[in-house]
PDB file of N, CA and C in Angstrom:
ATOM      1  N   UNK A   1     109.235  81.812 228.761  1.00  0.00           N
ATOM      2  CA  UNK A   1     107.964  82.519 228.720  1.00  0.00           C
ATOM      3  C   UNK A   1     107.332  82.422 230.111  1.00  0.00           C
ATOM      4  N   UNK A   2     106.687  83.347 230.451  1.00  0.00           N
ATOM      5  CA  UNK A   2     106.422  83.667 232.036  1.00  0.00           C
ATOM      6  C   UNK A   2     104.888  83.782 231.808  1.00  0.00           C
ATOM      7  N   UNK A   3     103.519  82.895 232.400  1.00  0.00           N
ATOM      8  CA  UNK A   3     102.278  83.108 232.235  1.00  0.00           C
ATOM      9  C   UNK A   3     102.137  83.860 233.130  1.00  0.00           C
ATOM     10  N   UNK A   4     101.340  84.699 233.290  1.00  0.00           N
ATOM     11  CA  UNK A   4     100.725  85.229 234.203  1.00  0.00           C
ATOM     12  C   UNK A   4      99.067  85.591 234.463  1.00  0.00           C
ATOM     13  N   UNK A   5      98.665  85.015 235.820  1.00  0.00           N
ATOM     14  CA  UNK A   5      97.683  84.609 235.832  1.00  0.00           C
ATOM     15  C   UNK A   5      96.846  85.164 237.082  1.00  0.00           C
ATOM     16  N   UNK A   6      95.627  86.183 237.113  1.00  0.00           N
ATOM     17  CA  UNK A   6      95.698  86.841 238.258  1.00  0.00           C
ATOM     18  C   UNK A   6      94.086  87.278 238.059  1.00  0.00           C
ATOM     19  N   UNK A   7      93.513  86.477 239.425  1.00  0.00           N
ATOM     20  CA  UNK A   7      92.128  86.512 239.559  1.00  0.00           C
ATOM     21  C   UNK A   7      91.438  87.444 240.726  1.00  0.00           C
ATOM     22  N   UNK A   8      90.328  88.019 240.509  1.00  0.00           N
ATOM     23  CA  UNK A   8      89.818  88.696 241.592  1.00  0.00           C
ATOM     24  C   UNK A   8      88.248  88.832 241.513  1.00  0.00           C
ATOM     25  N   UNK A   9      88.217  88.805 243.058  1.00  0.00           N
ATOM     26  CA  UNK A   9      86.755  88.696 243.397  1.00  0.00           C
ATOM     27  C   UNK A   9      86.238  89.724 243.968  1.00  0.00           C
ATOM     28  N   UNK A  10      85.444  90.506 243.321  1.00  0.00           N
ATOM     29  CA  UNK A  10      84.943  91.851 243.406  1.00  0.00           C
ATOM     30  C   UNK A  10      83.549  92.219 244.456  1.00  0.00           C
ATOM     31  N   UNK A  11      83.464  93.014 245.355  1.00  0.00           N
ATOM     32  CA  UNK A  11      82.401  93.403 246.438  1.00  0.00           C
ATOM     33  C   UNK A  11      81.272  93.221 245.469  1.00  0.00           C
ATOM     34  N   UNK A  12      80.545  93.150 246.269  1.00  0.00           N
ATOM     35  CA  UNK A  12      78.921  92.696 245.779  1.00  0.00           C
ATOM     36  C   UNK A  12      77.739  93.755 245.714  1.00  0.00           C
ATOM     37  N   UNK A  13      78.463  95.333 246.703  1.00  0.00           N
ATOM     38  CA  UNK A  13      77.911  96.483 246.139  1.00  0.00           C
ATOM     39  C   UNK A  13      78.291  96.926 244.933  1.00  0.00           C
ATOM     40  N   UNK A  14      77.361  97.063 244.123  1.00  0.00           N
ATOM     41  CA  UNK A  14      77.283  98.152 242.613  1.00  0.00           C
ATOM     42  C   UNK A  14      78.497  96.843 241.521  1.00  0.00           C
ATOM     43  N   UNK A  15      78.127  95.877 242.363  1.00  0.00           N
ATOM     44  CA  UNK A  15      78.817  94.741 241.029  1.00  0.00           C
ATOM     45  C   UNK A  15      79.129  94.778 239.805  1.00  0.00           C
ATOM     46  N   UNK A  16      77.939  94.830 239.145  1.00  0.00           N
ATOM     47  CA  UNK A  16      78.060  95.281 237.698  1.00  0.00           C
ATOM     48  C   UNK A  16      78.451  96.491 237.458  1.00  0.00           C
ATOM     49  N   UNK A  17      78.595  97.538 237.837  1.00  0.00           N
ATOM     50  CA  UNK A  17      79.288  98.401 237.921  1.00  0.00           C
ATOM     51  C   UNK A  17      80.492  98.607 237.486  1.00  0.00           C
ATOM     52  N   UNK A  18      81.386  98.275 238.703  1.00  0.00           N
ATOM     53  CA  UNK A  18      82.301  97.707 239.253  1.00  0.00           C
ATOM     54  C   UNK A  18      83.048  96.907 238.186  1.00  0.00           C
ATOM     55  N   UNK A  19      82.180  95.836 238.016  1.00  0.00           N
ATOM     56  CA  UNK A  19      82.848  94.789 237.058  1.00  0.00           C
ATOM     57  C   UNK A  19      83.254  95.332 235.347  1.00  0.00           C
ATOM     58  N   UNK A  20      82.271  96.148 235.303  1.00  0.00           N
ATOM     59  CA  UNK A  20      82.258  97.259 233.786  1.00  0.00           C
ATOM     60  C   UNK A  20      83.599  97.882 233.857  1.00  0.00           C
ATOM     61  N   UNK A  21      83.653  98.660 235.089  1.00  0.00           N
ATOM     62  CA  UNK A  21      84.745  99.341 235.078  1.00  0.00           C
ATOM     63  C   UNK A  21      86.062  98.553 235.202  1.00  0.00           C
ATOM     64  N   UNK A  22      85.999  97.924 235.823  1.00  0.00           N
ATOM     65  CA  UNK A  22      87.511  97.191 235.694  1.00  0.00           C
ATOM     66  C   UNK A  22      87.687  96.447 234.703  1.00  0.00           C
ATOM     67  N   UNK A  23      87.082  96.122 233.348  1.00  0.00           N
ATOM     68  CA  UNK A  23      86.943  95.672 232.302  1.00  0.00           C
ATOM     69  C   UNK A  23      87.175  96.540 231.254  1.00  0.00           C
ATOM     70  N   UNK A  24      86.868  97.754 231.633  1.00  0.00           N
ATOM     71  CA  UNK A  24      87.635  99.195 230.609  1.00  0.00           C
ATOM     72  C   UNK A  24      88.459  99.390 231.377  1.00  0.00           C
ATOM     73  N   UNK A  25      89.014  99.575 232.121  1.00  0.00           N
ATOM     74  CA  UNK A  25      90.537  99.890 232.597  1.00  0.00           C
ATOM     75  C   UNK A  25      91.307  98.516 232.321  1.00  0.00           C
ATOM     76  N   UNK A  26      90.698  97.382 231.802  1.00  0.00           N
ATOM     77  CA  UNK A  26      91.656  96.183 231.604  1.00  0.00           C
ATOM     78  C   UNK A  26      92.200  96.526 230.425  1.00  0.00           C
ATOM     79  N   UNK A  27      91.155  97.234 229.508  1.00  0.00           N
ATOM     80  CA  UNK A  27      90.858  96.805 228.046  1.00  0.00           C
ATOM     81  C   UNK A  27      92.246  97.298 227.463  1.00  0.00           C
ATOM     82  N   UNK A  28      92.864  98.000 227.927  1.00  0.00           N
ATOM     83  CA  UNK A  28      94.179  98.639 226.954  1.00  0.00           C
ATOM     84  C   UNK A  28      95.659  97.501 227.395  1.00  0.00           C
ATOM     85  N   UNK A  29      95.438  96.532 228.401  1.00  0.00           N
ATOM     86  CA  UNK A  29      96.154  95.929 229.136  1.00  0.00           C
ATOM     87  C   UNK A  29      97.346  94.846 228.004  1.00  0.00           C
ATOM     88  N   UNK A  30      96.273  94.741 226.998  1.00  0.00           N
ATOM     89  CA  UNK A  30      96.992  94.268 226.082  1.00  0.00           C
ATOM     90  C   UNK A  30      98.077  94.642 224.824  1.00  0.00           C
ATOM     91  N   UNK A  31      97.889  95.783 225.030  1.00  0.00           N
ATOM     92  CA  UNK A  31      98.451  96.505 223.901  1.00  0.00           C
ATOM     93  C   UNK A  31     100.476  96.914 224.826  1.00  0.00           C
ATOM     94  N   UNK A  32     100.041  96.987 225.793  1.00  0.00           N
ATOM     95  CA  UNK A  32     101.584  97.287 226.685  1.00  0.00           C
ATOM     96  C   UNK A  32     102.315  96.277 225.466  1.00  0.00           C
ATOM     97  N   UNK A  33     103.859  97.360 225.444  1.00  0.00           N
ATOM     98  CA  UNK A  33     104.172  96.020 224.534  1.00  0.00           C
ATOM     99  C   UNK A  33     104.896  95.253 225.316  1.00  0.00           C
ATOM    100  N   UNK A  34     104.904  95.242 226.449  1.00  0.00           N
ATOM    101  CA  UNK A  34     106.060  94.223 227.751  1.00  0.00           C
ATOM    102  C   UNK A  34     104.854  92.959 227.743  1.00  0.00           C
ATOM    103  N   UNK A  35     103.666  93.205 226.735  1.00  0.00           N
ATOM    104  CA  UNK A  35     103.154  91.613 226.846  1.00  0.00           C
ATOM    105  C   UNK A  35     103.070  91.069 225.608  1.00  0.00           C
ATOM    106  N   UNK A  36     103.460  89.924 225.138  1.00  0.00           N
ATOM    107  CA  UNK A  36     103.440  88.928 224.027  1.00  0.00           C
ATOM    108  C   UNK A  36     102.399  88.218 224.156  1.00  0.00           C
ATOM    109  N   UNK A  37     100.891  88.547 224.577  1.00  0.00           N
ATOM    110  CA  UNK A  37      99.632  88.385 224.153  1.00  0.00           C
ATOM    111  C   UNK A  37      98.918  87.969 225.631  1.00  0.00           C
ATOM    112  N   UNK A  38      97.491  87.435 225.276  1.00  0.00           N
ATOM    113  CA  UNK A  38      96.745  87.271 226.571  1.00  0.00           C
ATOM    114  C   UNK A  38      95.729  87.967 227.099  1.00  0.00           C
ATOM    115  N   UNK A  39      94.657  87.846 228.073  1.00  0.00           N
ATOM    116  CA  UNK A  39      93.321  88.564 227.788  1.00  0.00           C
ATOM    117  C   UNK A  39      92.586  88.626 229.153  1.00  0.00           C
ATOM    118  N   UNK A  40      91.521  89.378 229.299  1.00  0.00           N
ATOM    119  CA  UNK A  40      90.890  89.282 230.052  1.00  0.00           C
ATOM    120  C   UNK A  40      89.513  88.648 230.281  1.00  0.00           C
ATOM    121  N   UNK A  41      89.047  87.822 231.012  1.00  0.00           N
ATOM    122  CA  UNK A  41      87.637  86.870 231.321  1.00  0.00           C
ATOM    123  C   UNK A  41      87.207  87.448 232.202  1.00  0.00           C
ATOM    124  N   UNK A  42      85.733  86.770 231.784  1.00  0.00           N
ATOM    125  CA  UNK A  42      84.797  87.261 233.308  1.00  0.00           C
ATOM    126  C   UNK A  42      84.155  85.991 233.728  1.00  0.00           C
ATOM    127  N   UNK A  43      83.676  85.815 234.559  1.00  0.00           N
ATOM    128  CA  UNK A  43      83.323  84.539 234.843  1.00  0.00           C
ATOM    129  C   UNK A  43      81.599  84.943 234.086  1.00  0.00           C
ATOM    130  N   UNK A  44      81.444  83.475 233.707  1.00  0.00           N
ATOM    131  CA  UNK A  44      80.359  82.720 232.776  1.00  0.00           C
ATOM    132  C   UNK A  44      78.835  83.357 233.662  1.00  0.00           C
ATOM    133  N   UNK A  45      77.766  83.650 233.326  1.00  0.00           N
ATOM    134  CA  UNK A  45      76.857  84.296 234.173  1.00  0.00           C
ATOM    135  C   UNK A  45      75.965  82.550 234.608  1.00  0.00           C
ATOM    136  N   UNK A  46      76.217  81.940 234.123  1.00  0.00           N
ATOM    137  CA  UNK A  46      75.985  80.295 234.362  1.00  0.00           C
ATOM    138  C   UNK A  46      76.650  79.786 235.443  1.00  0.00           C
ATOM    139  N   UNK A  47      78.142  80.084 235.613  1.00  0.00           N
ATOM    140  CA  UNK A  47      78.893  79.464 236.555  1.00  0.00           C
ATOM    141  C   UNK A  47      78.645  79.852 237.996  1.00  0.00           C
ATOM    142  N   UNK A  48      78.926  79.073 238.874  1.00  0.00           N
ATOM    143  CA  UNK A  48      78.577  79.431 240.551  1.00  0.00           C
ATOM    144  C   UNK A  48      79.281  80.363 240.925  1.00  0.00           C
ATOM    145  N   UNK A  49      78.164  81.286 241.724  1.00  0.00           N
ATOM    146  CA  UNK A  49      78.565  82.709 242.036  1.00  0.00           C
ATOM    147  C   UNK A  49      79.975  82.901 243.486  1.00  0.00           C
ATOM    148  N   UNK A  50      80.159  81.437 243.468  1.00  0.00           N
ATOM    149  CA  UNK A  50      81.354  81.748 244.342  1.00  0.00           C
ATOM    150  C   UNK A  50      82.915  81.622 243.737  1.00  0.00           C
ATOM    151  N   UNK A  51      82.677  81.727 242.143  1.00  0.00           N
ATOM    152  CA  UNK A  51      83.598  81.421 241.470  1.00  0.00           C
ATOM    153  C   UNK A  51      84.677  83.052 241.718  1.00  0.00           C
ATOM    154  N   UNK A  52      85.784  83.415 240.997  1.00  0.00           N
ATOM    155  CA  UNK A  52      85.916  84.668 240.949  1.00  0.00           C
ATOM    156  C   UNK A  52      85.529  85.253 239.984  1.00  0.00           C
ATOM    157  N   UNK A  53      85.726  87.091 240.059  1.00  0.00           N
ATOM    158  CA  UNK A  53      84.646  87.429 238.702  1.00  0.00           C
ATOM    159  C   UNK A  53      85.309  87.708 237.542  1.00  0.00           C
ATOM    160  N   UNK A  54      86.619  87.662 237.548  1.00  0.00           N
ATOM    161  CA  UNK A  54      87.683  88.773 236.401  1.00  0.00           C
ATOM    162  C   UNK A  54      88.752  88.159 236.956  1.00  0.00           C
ATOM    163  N   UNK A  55      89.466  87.561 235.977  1.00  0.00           N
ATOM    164  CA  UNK A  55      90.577  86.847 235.593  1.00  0.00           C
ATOM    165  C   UNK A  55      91.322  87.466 234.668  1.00  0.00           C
ATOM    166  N   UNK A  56      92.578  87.922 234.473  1.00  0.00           N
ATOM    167  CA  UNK A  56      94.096  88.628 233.565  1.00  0.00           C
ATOM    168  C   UNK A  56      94.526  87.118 233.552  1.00  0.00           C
ATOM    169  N   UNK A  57      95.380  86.869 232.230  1.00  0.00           N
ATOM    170  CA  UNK A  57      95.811  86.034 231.522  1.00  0.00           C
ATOM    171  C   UNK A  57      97.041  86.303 230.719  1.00  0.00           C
ATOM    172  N   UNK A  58      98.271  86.656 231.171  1.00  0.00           N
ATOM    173  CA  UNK A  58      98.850  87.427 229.892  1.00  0.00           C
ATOM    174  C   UNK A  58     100.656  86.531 230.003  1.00  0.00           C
ATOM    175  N   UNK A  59     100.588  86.648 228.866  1.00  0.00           N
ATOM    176  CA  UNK A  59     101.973  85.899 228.390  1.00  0.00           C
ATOM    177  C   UNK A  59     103.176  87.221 228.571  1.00  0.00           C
ATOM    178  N   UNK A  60     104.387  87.003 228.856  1.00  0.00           N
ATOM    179  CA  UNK A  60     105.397  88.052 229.133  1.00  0.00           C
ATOM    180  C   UNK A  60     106.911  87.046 228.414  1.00  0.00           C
ATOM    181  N   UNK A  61     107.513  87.601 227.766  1.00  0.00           N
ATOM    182  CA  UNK A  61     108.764  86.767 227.390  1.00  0.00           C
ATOM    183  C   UNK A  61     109.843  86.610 228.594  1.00  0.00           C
ATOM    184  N   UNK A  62     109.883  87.572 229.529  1.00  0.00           N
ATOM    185  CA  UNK A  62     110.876  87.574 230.565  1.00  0.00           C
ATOM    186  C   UNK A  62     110.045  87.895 231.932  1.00  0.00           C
ATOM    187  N   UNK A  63     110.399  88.046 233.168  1.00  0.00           N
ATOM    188  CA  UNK A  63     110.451  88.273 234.112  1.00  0.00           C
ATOM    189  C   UNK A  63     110.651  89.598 233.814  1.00  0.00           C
ATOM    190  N   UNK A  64     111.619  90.025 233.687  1.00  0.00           N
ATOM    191  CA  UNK A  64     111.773  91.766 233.483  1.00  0.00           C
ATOM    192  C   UNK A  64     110.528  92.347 233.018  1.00  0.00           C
ATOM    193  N   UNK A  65     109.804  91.741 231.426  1.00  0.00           N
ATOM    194  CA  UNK A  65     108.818  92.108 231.072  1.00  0.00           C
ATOM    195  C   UNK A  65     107.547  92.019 232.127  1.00  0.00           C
ATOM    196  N   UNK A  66     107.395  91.181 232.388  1.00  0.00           N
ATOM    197  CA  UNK A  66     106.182  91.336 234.091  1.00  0.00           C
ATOM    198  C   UNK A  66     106.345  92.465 234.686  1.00  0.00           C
ATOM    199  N   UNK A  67     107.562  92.512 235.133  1.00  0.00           N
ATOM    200  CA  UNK A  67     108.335  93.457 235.866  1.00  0.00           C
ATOM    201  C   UNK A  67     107.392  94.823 235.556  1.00  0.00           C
ATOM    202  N   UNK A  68     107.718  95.173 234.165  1.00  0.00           N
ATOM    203  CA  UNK A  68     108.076  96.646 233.479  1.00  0.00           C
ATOM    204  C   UNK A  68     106.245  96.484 233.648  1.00  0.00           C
ATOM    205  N   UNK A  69     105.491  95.867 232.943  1.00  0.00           N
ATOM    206  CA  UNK A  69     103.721  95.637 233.083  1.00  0.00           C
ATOM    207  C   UNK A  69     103.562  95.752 234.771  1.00  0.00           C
ATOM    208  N   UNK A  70     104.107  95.336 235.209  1.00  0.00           N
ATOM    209  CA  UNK A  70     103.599  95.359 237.389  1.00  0.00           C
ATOM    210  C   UNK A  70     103.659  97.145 237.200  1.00  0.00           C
ATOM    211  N   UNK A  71     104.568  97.905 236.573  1.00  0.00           N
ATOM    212  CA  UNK A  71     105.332  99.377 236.840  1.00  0.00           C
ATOM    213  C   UNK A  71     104.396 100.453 236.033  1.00  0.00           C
ATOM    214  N   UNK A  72     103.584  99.700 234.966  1.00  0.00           N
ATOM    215  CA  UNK A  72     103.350 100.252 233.763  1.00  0.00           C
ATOM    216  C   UNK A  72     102.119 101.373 233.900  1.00  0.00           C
ATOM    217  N   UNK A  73     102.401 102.381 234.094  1.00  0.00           N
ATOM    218  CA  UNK A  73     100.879 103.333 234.042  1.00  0.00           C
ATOM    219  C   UNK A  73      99.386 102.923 233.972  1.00  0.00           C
ATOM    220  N   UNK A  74      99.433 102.129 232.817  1.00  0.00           N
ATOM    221  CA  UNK A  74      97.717 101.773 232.411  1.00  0.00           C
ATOM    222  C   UNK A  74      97.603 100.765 233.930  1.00  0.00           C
ATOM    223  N   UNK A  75      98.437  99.868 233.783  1.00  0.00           N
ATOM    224  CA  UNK A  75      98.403  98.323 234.822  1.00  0.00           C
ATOM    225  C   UNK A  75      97.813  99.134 236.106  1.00  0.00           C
ATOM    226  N   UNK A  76      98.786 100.040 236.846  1.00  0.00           N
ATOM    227  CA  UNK A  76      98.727 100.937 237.676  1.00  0.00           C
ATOM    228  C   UNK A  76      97.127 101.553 237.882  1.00  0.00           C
ATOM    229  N   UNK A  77      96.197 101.944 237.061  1.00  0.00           N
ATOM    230  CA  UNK A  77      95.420 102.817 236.925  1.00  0.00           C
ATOM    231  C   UNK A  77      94.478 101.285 237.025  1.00  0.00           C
ATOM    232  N   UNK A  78      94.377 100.523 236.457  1.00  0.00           N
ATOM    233  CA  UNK A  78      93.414  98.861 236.543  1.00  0.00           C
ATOM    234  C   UNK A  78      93.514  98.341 238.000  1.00  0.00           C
ATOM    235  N   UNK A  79      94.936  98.263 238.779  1.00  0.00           N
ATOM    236  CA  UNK A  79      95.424  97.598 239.963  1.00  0.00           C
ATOM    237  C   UNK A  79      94.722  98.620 240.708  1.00  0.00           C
ATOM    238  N   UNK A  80      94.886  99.755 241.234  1.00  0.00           N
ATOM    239  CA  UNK A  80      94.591 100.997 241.749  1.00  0.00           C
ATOM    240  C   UNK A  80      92.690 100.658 241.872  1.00  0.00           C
ATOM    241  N   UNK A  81      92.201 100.418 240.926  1.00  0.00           N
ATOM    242  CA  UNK A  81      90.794 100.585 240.939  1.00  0.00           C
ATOM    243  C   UNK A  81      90.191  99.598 241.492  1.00  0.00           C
ATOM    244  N   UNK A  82      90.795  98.340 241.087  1.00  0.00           N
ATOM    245  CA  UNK A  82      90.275  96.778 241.352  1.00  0.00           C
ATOM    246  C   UNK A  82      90.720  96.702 243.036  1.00  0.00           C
ATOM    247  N   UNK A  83      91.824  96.716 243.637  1.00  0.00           N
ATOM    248  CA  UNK A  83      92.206  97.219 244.948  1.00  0.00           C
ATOM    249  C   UNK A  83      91.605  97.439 245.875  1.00  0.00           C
ATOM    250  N   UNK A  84      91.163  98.790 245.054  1.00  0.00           N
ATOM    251  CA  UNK A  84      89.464  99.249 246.198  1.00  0.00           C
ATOM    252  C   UNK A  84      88.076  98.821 246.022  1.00  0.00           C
ATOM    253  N   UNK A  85      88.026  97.487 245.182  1.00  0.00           N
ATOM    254  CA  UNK A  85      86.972  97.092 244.595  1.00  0.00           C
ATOM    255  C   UNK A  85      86.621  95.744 245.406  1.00  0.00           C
ATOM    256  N   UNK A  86      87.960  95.231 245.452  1.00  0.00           N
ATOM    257  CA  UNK A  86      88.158  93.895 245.490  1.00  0.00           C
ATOM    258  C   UNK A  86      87.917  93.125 246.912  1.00  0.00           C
ATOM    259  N   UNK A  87      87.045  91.778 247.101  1.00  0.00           N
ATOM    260  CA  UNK A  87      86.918  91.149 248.227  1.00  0.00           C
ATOM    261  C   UNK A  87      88.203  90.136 247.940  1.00  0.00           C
ATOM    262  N   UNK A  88      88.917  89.284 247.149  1.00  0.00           N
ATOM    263  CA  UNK A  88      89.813  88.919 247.313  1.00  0.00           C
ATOM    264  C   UNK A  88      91.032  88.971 246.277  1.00  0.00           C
ATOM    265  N   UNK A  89      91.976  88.025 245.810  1.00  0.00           N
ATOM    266  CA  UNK A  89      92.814  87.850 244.666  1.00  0.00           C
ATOM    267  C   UNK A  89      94.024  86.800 245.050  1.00  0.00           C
ATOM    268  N   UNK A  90      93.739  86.347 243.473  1.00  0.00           N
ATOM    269  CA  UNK A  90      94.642  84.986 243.518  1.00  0.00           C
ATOM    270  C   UNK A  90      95.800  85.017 242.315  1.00  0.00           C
ATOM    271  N   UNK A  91      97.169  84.879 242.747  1.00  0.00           N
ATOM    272  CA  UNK A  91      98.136  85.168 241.415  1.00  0.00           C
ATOM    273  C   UNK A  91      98.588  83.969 241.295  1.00  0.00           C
ATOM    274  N   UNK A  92      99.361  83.635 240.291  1.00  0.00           N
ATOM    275  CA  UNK A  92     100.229  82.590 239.941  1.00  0.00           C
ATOM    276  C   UNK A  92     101.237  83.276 238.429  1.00  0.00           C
ATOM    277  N   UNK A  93     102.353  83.453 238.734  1.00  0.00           N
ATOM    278  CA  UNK A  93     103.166  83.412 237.625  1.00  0.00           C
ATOM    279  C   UNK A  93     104.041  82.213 237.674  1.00  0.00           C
ATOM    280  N   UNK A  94     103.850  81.380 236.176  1.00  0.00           N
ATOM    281  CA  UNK A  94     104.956  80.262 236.206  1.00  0.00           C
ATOM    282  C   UNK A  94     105.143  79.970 234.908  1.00  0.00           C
ATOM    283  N   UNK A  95     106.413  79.225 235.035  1.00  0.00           N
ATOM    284  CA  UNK A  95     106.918  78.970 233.204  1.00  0.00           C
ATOM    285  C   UNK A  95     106.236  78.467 232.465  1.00  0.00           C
ATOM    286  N   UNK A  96     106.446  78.722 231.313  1.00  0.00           N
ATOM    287  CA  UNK A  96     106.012  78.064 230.034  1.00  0.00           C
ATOM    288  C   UNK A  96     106.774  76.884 229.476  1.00  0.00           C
TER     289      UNK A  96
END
């Protein structure tokens, strides 16, 4: 099982915005069936604002399956938006 784990820190013009939208372009992220579950967060409106803002969380049975989700239309159309959104990003995929 392959976690995958992938954070980003979003410009500070039209934030909430911003953050809305990449939260509906997440929202179908789960249904791909190349993922065997997992979700999207936002950071806590409590927690320190230098935290990141939107965190992906998603379980994959293979490497291939990542693979086919990295390739996948919807993913594409979320990555694409956040991209031009984004002040930074942090990945980690590792075993289960």
């Amino acid at each position: 099982m392959i976690q995958h784990v992938c954070m980003f820190k979003l410009q500070q013009d039209d934030h909430e915005a911003v953050l809305q939208k990449a939260l509906e372009l997440a929202e179908p992220l789960h249904t791909l069936s190349s993922t065997k579950g997992g979700k999207t967060v936002v950071n806590a409106s409590c927690a320190p604002e230098n935290n990141y803002d939107l965190c992906l969380s998603y379980d994959f049975e293979t490497i291939d399956d990542l693979n086919a989700y990295q390739n996948d239309p919807i993913h594409l159309t979320f990555k694409n938006y956040v991209v031009e959104h984004m002040v930074s990003r942090a990945c980690i995929d590792y075993e289960k």
